[in-house]
Protein backbone atom coordinates (compact mmCIF):
# COMPACT_ATOMS: atom_id res chain seq x y z
CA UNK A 1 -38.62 1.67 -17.72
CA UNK A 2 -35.95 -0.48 -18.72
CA UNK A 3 -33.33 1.59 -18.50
CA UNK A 4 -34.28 2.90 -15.27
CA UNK A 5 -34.02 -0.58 -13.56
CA UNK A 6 -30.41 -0.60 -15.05
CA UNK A 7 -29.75 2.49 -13.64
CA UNK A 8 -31.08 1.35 -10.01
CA UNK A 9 -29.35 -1.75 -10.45
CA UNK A 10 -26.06 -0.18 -10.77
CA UNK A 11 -26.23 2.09 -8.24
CA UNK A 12 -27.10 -0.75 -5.88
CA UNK A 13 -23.64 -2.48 -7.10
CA UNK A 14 -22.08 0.86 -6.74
CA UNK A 15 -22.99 1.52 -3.53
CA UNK A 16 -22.91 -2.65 -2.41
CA UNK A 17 -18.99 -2.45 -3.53
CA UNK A 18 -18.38 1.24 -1.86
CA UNK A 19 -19.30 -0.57 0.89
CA UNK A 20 -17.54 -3.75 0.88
CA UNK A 21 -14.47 -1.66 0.12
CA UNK A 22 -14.89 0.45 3.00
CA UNK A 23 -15.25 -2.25 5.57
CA UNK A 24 -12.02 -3.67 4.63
CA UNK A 25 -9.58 -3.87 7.73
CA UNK A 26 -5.95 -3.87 7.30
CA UNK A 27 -4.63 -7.21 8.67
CA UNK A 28 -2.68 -6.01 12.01
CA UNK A 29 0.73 -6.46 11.09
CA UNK A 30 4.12 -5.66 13.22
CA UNK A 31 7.61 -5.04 11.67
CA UNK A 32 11.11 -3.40 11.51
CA UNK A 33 12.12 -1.22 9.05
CA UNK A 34 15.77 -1.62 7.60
CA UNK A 35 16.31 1.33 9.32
CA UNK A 36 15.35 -0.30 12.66
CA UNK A 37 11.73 1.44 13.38
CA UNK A 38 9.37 -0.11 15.07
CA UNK A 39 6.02 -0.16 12.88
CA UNK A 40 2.46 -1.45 13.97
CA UNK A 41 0.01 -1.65 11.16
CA UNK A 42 -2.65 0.06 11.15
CA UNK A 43 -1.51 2.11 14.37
CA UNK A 44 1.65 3.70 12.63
CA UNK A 45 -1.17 5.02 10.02
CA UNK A 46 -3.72 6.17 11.85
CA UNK A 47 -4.56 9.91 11.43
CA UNK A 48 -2.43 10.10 8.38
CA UNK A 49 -2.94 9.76 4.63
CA UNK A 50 -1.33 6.13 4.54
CA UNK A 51 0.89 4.62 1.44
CA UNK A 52 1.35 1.07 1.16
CA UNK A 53 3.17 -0.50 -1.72
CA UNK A 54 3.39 -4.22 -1.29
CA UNK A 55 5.47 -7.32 -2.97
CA UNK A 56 5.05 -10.70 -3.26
CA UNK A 57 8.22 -11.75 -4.77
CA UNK A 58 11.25 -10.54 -5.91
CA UNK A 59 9.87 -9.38 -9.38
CA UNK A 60 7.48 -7.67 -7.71
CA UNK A 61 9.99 -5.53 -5.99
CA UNK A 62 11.67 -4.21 -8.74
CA UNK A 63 7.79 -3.32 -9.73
CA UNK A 64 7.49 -1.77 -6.36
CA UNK A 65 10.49 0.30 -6.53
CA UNK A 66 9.81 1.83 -9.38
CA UNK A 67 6.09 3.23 -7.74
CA UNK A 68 8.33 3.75 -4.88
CA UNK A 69 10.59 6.27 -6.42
CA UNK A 70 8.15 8.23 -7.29
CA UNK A 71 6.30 8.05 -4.16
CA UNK A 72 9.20 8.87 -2.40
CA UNK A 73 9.93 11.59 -4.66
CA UNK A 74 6.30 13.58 -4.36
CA UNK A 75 5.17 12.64 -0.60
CA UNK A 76 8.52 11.08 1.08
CA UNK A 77 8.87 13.83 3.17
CA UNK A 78 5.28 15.18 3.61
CA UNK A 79 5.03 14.78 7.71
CA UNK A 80 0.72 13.94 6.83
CA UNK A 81 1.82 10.95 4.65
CA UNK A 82 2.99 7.03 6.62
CA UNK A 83 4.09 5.74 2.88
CA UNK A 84 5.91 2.40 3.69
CA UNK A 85 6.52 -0.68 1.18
CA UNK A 86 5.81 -3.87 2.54
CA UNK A 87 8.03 -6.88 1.43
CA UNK A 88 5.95 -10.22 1.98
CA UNK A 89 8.58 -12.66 2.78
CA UNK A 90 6.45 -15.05 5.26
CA UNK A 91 6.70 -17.61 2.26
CA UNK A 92 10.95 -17.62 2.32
CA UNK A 93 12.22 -20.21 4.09
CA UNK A 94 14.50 -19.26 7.70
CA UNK A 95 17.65 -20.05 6.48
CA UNK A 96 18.13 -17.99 3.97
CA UNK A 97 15.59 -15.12 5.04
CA UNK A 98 19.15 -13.43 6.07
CA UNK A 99 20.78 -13.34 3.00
CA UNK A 100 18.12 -12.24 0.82
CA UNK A 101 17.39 -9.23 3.44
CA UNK A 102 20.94 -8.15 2.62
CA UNK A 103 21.05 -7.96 -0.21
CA UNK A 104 17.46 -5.99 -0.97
CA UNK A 105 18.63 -3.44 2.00
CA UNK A 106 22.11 -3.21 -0.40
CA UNK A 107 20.10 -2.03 -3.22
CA UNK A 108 18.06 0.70 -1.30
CA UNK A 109 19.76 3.80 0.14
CA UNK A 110 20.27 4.23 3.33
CA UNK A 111 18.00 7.22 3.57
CA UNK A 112 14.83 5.42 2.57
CA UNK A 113 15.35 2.54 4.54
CA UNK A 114 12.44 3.86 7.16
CA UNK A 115 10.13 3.19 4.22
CA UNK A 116 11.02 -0.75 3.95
CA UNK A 117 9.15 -3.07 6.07
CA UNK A 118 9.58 -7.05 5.58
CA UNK A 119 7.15 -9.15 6.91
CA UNK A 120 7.12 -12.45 8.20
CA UNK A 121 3.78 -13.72 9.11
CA UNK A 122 1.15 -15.15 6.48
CA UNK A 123 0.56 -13.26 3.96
CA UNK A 124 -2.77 -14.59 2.78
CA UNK A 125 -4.82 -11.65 4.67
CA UNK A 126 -2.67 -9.27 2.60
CA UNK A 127 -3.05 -10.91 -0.46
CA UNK A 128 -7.00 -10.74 0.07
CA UNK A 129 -6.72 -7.34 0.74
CA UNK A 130 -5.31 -6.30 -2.39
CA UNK A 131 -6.78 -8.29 -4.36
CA UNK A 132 -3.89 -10.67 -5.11
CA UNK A 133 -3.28 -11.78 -8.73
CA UNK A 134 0.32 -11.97 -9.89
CA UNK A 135 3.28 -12.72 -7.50
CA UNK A 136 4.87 -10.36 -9.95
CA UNK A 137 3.05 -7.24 -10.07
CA UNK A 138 3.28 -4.36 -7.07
CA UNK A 139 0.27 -3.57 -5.15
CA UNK A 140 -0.63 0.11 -4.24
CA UNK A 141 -3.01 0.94 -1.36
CA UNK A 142 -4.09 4.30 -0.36
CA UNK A 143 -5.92 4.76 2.93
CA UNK A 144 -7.18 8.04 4.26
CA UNK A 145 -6.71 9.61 8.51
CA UNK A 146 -9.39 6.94 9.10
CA UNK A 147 -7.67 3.86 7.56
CA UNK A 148 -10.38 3.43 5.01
CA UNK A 149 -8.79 1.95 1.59
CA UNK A 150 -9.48 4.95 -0.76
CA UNK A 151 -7.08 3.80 -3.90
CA UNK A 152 -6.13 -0.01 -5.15
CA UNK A 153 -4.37 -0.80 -8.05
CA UNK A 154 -1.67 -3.36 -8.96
CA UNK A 155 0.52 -4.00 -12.19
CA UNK A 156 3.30 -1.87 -13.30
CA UNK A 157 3.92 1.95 -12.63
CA UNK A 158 2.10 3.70 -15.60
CA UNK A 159 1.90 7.95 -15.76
CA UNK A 160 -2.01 7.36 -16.09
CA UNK A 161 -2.04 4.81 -12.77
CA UNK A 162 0.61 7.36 -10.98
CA UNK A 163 -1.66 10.00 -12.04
CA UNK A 164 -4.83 8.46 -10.34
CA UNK A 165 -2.83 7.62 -7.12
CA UNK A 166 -1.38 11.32 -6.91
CA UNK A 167 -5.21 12.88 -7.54
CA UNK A 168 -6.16 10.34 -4.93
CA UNK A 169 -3.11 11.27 -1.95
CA UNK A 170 -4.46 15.13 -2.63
CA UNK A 171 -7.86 14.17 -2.07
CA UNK A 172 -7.02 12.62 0.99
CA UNK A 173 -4.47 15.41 2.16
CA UNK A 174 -7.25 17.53 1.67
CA UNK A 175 -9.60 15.73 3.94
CA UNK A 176 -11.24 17.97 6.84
CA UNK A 177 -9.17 16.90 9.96
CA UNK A 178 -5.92 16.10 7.63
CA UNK A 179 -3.27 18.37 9.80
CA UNK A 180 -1.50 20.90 7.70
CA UNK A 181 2.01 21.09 7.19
């Protein structure tokens, strides 16, 4: 008898959280790429498997790029797939927002630059999104045609984490109403 009260107690959490997690909105956020795109968030993901890999600070980049290059890698190109790293910079101050843009956009080829987005405004809706801990680690969000959050994770790129996230992007792809390529 025991035991089955566990068991209905858990499913209750399991099913409370499933849907807390679903009912998550994506803060509306606008932007320009490096590369000079115009991107609304969530419209730019809608009806696509969306990737969003978002930093904090400037350690967390270099944790970003490395999920990033192996995002860019296995789904860069896949037309289904709006995979876009978000740079939180609302916290920088003006004056030297311009120099530090530089010199990230330096380090990043030209030919991903479409994926980069800086943002500007507050960044304490994103951080509750993802579950902010570290200014430090990256933060991975998967989100399927219907913009609900199907994958979160944070910390450094790990083969079991990437491993997850792929498994995850396929079961999205593979979503009834996810167009073909």
């Amino acid at each position: 008898m025991l035991n089955r009260s566990r068991l209905q107690i858990g499913w209750c959490v399991v099913l409370l959280m499933t849907t807390l997690w679903a009912s998550e909105t994506l803060p509306e956020t606008h932007g320009e790429t490096f590369s000079g795109q115009q991107v609304a968030i969530p419209g730019s993901l809608r009806g696509k498997v969306g990737i969003l890999v978002v930093s904090f600070s400037k350690k967390g980049g270099s944790v970003a790029a490395s999920w990033g290059k192996r995002l860019g890698r296995d789904v860069g190109s896949d037309p289904r797939v709006a995979y876009y790293q978000l740079l939180m910079l609302g916290d920088l101050p003006g004056f030297v927002r311009g120099f530090v843009l530089r010199g990230i956009k330096s380090s990043i080829p030209s030919n991903e630059h479409n994926r980069f987005l800086p943002i500007y405004s507050d960044d304490r809706p994103w951080k509750q999104l993802v579950h902010f801990q570290d200014a430090d680690d990256a933060y991975i969000i998967v989100l399927d045609k219907n913009l609900q959050i199907t994958f979160r994770d944070h910390g450094a790129l790990t083969d079991a984490g990437y491993l997850e996230l792929s498994r995850k992007i396929a079961s999205s792809l593979n979503q009834p109403g996810t167009p073909t390529r």
